[in-house]
Structure formats: structure tokens, C-alpha cells
Protein backbone atom coordinates (compact mmCIF):
# COMPACT_ATOMS: atom_id res chain seq x y z
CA UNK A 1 -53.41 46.66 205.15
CA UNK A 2 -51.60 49.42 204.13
CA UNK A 3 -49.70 49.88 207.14
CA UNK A 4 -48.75 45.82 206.48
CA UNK A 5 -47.85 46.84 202.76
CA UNK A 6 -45.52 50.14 203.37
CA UNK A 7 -43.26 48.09 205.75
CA UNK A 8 -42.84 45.18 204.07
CA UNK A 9 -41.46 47.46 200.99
CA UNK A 10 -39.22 49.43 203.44
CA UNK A 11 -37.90 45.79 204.33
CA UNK A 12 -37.40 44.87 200.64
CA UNK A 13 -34.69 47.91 200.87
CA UNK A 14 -32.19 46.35 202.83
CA UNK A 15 -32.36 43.11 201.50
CA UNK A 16 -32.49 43.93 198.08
CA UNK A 17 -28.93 45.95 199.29
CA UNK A 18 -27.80 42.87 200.48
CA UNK A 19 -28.63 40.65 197.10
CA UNK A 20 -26.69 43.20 195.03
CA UNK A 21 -23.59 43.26 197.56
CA UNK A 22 -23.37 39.93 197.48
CA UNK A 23 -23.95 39.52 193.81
CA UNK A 24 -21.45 42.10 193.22
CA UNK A 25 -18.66 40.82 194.95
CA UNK A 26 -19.07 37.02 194.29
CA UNK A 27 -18.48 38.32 190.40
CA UNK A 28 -15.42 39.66 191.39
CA UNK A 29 -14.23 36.89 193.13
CA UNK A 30 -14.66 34.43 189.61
CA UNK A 31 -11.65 34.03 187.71
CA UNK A 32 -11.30 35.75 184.34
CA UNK A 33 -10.88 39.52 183.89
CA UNK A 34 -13.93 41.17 181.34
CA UNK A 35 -10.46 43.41 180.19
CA UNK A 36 -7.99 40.71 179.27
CA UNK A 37 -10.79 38.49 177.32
CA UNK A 38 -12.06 41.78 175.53
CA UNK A 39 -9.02 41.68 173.98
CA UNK A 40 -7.97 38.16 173.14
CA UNK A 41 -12.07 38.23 171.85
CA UNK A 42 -10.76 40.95 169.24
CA UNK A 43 -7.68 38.95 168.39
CA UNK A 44 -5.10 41.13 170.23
CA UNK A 45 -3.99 38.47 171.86
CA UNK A 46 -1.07 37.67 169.31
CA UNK A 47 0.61 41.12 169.18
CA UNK A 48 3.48 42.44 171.61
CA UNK A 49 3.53 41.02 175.46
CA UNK A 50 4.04 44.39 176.78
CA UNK A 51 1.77 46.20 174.38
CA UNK A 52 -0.97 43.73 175.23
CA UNK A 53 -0.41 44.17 178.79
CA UNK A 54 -1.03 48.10 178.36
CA UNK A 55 -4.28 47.07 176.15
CA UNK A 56 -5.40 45.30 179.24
CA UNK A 57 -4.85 48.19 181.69
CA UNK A 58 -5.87 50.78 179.50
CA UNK A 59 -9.25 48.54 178.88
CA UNK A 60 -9.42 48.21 182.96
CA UNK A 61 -9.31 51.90 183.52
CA UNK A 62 -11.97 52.56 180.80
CA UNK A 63 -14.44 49.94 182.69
CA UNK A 64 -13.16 51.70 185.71
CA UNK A 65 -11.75 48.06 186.86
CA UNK A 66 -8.85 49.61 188.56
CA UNK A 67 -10.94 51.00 191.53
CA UNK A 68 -11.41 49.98 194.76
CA UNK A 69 -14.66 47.31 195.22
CA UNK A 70 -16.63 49.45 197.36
CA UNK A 71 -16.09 52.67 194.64
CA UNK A 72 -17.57 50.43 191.58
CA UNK A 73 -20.09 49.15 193.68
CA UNK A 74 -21.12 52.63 194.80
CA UNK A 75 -21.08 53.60 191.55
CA UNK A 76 -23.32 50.85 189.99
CA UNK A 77 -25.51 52.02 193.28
CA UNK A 78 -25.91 55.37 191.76
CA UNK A 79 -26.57 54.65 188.12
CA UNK A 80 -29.53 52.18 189.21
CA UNK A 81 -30.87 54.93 191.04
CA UNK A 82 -32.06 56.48 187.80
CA UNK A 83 -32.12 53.36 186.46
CA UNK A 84 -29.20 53.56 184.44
CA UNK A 85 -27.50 49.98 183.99
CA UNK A 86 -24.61 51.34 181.68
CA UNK A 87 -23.22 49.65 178.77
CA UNK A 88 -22.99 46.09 178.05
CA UNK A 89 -19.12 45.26 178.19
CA UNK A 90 -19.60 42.58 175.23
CA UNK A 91 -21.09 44.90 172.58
CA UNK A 92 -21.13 48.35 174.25
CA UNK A 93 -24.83 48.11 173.74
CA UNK A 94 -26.97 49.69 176.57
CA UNK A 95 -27.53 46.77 179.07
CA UNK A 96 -31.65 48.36 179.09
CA UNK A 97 -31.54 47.96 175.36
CA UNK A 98 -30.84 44.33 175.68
CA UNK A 99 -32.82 43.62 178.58
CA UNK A 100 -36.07 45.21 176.97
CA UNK A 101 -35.44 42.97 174.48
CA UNK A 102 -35.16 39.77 175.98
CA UNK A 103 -37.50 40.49 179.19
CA UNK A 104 -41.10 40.04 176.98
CA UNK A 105 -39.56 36.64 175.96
CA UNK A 106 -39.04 35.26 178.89
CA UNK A 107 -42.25 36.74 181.12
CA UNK A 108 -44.26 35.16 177.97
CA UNK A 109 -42.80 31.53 178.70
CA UNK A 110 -43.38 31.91 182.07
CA UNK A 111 -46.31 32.97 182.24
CA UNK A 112 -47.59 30.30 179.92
CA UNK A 113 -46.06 28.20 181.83
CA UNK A 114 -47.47 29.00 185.57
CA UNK A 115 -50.88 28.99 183.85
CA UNK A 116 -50.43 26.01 182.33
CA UNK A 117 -48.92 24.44 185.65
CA UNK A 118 -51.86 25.17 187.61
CA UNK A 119 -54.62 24.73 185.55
CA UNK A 120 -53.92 21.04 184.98
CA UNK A 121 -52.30 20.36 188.29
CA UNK A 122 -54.73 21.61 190.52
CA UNK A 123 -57.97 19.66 188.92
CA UNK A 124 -55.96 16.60 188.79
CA UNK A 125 -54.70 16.66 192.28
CA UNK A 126 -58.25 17.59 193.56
CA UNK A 127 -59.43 14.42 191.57
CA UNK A 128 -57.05 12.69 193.41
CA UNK A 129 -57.97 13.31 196.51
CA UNK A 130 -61.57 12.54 196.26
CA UNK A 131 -60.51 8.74 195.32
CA UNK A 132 -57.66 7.95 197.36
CA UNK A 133 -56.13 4.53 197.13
CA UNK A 134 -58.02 3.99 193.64
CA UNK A 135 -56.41 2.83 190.51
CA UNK A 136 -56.62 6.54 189.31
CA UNK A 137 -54.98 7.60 192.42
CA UNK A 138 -51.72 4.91 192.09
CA UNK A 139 -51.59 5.20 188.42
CA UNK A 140 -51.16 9.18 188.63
CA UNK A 141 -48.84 8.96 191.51
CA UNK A 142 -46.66 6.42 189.37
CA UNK A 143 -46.71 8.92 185.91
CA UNK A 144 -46.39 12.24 188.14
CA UNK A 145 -42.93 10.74 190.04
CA UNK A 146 -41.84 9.67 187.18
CA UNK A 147 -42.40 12.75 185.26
CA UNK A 148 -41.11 14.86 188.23
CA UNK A 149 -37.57 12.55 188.09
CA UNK A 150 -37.10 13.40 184.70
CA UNK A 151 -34.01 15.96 183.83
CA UNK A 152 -35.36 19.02 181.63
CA UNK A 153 -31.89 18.96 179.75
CA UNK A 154 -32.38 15.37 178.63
CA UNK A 155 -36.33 15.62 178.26
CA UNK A 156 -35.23 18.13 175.65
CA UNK A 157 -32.48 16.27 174.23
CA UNK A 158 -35.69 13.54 173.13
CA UNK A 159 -38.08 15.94 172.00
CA UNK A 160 -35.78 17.89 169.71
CA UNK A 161 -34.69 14.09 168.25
CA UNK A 162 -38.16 12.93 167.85
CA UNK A 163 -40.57 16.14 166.75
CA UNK A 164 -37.97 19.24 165.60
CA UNK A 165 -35.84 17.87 162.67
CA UNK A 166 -33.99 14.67 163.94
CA UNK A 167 -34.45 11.50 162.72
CA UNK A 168 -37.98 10.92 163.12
CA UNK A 169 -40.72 13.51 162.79
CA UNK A 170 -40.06 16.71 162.07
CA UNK A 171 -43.40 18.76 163.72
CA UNK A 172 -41.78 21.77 165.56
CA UNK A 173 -38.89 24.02 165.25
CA UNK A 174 -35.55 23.58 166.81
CA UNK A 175 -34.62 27.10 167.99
CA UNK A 176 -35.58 30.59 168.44
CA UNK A 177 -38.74 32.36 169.14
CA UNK A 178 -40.50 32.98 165.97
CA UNK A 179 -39.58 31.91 162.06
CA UNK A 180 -37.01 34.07 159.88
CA UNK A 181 -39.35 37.29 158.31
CA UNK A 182 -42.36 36.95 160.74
CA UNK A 183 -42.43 40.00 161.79
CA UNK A 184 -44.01 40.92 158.47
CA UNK A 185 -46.59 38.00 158.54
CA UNK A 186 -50.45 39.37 160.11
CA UNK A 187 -50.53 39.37 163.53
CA UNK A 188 -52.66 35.85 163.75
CA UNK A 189 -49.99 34.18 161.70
CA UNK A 190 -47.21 35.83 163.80
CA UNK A 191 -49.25 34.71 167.09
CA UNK A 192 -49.25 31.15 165.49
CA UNK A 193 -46.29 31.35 164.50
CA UNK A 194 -44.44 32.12 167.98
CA UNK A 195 -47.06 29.33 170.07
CA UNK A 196 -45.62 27.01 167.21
CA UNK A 197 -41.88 27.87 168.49
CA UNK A 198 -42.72 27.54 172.14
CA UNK A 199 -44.82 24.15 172.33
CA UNK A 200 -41.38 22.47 172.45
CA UNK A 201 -40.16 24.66 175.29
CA UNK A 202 -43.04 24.82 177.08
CA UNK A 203 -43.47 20.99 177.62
CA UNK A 204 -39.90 21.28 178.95
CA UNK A 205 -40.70 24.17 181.92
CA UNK A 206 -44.35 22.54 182.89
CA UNK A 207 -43.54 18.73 183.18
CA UNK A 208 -41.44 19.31 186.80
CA UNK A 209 -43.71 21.72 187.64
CA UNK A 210 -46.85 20.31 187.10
CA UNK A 211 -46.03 16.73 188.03
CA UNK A 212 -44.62 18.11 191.69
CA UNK A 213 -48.22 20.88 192.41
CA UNK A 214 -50.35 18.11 191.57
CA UNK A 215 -49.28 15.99 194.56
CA UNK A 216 -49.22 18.68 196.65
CA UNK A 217 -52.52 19.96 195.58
CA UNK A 218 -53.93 16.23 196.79
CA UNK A 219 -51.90 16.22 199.94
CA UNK A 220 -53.69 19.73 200.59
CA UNK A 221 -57.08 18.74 199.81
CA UNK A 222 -56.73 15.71 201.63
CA UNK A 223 -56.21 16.77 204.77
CA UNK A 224 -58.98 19.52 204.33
CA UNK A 225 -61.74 16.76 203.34
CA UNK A 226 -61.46 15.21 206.82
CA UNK A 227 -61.71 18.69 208.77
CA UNK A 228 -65.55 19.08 211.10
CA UNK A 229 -65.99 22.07 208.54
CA UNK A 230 -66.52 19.75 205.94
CA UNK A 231 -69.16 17.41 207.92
CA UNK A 232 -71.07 20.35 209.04
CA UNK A 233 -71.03 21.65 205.31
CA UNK A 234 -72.55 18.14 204.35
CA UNK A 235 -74.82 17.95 207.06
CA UNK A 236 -76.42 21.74 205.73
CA UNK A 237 -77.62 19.71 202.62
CA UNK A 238 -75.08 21.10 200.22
CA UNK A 239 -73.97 19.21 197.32
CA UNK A 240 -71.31 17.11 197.31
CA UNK A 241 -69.68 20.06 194.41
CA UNK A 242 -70.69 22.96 196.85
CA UNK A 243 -68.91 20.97 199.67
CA UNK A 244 -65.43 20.76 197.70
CA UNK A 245 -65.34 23.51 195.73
CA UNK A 246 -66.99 26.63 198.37
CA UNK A 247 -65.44 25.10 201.37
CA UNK A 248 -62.30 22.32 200.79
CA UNK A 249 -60.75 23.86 197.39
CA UNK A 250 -60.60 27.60 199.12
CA UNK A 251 -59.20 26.27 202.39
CA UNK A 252 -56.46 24.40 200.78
CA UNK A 253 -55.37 26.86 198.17
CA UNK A 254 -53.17 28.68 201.01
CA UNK A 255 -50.18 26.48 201.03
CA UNK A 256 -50.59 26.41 197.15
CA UNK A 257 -50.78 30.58 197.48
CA UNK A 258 -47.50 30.07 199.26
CA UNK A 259 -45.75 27.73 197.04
CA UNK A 260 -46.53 30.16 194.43
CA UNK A 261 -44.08 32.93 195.79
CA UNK A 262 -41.53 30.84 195.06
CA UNK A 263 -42.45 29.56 191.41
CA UNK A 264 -41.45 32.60 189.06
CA UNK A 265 -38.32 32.98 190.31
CA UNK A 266 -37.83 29.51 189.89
CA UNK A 267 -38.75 29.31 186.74
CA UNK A 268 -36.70 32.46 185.73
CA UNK A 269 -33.68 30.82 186.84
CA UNK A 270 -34.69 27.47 185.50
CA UNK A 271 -34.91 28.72 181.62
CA UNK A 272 -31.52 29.69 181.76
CA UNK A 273 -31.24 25.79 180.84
CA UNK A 274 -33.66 25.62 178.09
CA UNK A 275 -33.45 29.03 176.80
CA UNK A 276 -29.91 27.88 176.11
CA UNK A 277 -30.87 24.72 174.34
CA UNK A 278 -33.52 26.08 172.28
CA UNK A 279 -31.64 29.48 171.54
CA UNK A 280 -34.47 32.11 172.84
CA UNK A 281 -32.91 35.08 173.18
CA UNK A 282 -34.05 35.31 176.86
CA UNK A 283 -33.35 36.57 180.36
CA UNK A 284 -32.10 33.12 180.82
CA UNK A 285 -30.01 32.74 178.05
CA UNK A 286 -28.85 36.32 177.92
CA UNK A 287 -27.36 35.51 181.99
CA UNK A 288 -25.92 32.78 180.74
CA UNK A 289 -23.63 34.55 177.95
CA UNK A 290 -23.34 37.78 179.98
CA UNK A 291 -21.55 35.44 182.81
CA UNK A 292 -19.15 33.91 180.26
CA UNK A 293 -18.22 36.69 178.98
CA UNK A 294 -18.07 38.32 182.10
CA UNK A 295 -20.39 41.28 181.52
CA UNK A 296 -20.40 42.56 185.11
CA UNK A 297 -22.78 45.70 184.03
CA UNK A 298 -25.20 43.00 182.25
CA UNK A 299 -25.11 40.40 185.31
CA UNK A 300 -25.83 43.12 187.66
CA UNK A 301 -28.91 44.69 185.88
CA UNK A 302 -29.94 40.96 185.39
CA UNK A 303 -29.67 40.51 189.32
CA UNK A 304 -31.27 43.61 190.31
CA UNK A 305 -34.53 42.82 188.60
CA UNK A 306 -35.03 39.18 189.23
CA UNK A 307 -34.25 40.32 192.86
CA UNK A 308 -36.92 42.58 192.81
CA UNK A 309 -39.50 40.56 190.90
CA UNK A 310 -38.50 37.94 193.72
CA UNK A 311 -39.07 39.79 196.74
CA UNK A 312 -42.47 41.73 194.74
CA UNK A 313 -43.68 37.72 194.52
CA UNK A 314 -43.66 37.04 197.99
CA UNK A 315 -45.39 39.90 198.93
CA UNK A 316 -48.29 39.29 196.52
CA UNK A 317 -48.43 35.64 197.69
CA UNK A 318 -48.76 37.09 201.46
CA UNK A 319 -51.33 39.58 199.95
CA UNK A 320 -53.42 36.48 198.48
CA UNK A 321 -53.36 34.60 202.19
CA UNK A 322 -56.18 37.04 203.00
CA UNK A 323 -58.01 36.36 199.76
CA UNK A 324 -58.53 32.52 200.12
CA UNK A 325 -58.35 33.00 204.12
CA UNK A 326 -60.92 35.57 205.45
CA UNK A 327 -59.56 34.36 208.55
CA UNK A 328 -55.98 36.50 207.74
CA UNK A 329 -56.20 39.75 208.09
CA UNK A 330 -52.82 42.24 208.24
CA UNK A 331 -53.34 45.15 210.71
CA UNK A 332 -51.58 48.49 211.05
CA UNK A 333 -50.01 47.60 214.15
């Protein structure tokens, strides 16, 4: 096992080199030069042409802009190293300053939200399964496709016009994280205070979710029901609960382990969308602006970590195979 573990990190290596080369250059390749909109951003864009145009290459050398692809590159290369992601070319804020800051946000309403996804979708699509072809079974299928279809955009378009100050109830807050001044508030009321600010969200990063591991949950279990292993199981006498839970749940959680290397990074890249619309200062959002404002350091440090956190996924959800399957095991060789 460990054998298995130490070269699947070496492997990470090379493709995490090949992530950030990519990343790199494809930012370089957008139009729209981080130099020339510093400057029409501080209103410099009125004065002299030529003086301007000396403000833009004097701004270019500063970034170090005017170098070669492969010399920026290698020098991003070394600052990661020892973890140094430079300054932010927005603010001139340390890019780990911002990061730290908007990092807990967004690993909190994702990990809410896989919790959430799997809790409700498993149980239901287990259900499911037991009583195929039932009205249960039709009914859910009907509500989960149609809850799956749904845009998240538009989903929270509705529920910020019907619960968070529109012109019908006004139950939860429209934007942000916590309230103004609740840092000051005891730590239950803060802790309310934030789940308060994040039911909204929440509801808009667990509908897809849930809605699409529920059917694939019952698809699972379905085919596991009808395996010998299950008929010799009931033939031992067990319970009907012993037979689905010891035997057909654990056997059919692997393709679910699987699908579950994939979900964070989804849903990292998915709350750029409604980190945006409900203004949390996360990951998400902070991408977002750091790519308009073409923040190469910012976008980088952003890439580098979700890249890792990607590829650290997948090896945990290979990890887990063995887990559910005693079957799996990962030699040395």
C-alpha cells in the first residue's frame, strides 16, 4: 500500500507540471494586458499618449511582463517552491493573504454541501431501489430530473425574489457570509448567524448534486440486489436489513467512491457561479475577479491548489476502493 501510495504522488509531479504550463500560457494568450488596465483602473488613461505608453512599459517591467514566457514561468516555478505566490497585481496584497482568507469560505460550503449531497441522496436512492416501478419510484424519478434540469443561476435568481428581500418574503439574507459586526456577537450567535447566510447558497450547490447521486445510487443498488451474493445472504436467515445494508449497500458504494473523486473539484469550480451571485468572498468568486482583472499571480496560486486538491481527491477515492471492496487490494509491485 505504500509502495501504491509513493508512486502515485511521484505521478501527481508531472501532471501537476503540466496543469500549471498549460494554465500559464492559456492566460497569456487572453486579450487584455494586467499593465495597460492597471493604469486606465487608476485613471491614467486621460493624460499624455506617449507618457501613458511609458506608464504601461514601465508597469510591464515592474511585473516583469517584458520577459520571455518560459523566464516568468520559471520564475512563478521557483516562488511556489517555497510557497511564495507573490503579490496580487490588483491590490499589491500578498496573493496567500487573500487566499487564506477566502479558502475557509469556500471548503465550509463545500463541505456542507458534499455532506448534505450524500446523506439525503444515498437513503433515497437505496429506497428506490427496493420498490422499483412503484409510485414512489416514478414520482422521485419525475422531481429528481426535474430538479437536476434546473440552472443554479436561475434557481437563485427565484430564491433571492421570493425569501431574501424581493417582493415576497423576506427570510434570508441576500449576500455575504455573515451580518455587518458579527464578529463581535458569541460564538453560537456568530455560528447561527453564518448557517443563516448560507441556507440560500447551499440549496443552490446541493439541488444538481443531490438530484443526479440519487439516481445513480438506485442504478447501483439495483444491479447489486439481483447478484447470487444476495440470495445466498437471504438463504443464511439474515434479515431482510442485514441483507441490504452488510452486503448490497457496501458492494455498491464503489462506483459512488469513484464518483466522489470528481465532486469537490466540481463543486469548487461550480461556486464560482453562486459565490458571484451571493457575494461570498470565496475561492470562486475571488477567480472570478482575479481573471477580469487579469491577476496572473492570483489565477496561478488559485490553479495550483485546486490542481492539487484535485489530483489529492482521486487518490483518496482510489484509497477508499479497498475500504468498501476487501476484494481490492494495491500491492508493492
Amino acid at each position: 500500500m505504500l509502495g501504491y501510495v509513493a508512486k502515485r504522488l511521484l505521478l501527481m509531479i508531472p501532471t501537476f507540471f503540466g496543469i500549471t504550463v498549460l494554465t500559464f500560457f492559456i492566460i497569456k494568450l487572453a486579450p487584455g494586458d494586467p499593465a495597460l488596465m492597471r493604469v486606465q483602473m487608476q485613471g491614467m488613461g486621460k493624460v499624455d499618449a506617449q507618457m501613458a505608453a511609458q506608464i504601461v512599459e514601465e508597469t510591464r517591467k515592474l511585473y516583469g511582463l517584458d520577459q520571455p514566457l518560459y523566464v516568468q514561468y520559471g520564475k512563478w516555478m521557483k516562488r511556489l517552491v517555497t510557497l511564495d505566490f507573490g503579490e496580487s497585481y490588483a491590490d499589491h496584497r500578498p496573493v496567500i493573504e487573500k487566499i487564506k482568507e477566502a479558502f475557509p469560505i469556500t471548503i465550509l460550503l463545500n463541505v456542507l454541501t458534499i455532506i448534505i449531497i450524500y446523506v439525503i441522496s444515498i437513503p433515497v436512492g437505496i429506497f428506490t431501489a427496493l420498490k422499483p416501478q412503484s409510485w414512489w419510484d416514478y414520482g422521485s424519478a419525475l422531481l429528481l430530473f426535474i430538479l437536476y434540469s434546473l440552472p443554479s443561476f436561475w434557481v437563485a435568481a427565484l430564491l433571492m425574489t421570493y425569501f431574501a428581500g424581493g417582493d415576497y418574503l423576506n427570510l434570508f439574507p441576500i449576500m455575504g457570509i455573515s451580518s455587518f459586526g458579527a464578529e463581535s456577537l458569541p460564538w453560537y450567535e456568530y455560528v447561527s448567524n453564518v448557517a443563516w447566510h448560507l441556507v440560500l447558497p447551499i440549496v443552490c450547490l446541493t439541488y444538481g448534486g443531490f438530484a443526479f447521486l440519487a439516481r445513480f445510487a438506485r442504478s447501483n443498488m439495483l444491479e447489486v440486489i439481483h447478484q447470487d451474493f444476495m440470495r445466498t445472504a437471504r438463504a443464511k436467515g439474515l434479515s431482510e436489513w442485514a441483507v441490504i445494508m452488510r452486503h448490497g449497500f457496501r458492494n455498491s458504494l464503489v462506483p459512488l467512491v469513484s464518483l466522489m473523486g470528481s465532486l469537490l473539484p466540481a463543486l469548487l469550480g461550480g461556486s464560482v457561479i453562486i459565490e458571484q451571485i451571493f457575494s461570498i468572498p470565496g475561492m470562486g468568486r475571488l477567480g472570478f475577479q482575479s481573471i477580469l482583472q487579469r491577476d496572473y499571480p492570483t489565477i496561478m496560486a488559485l490553479t495550483a491548489i485546486e490542481a492539487v486538491l484535485t489530483l489529492l481527491s482521486i487518490l483518496l477515492s482510489d484509497l477508499l476502493y479497498a475500504v468498501v471492496d476487501p476484494r481490492i487490494r494495491y500491492g508493492d509491485d
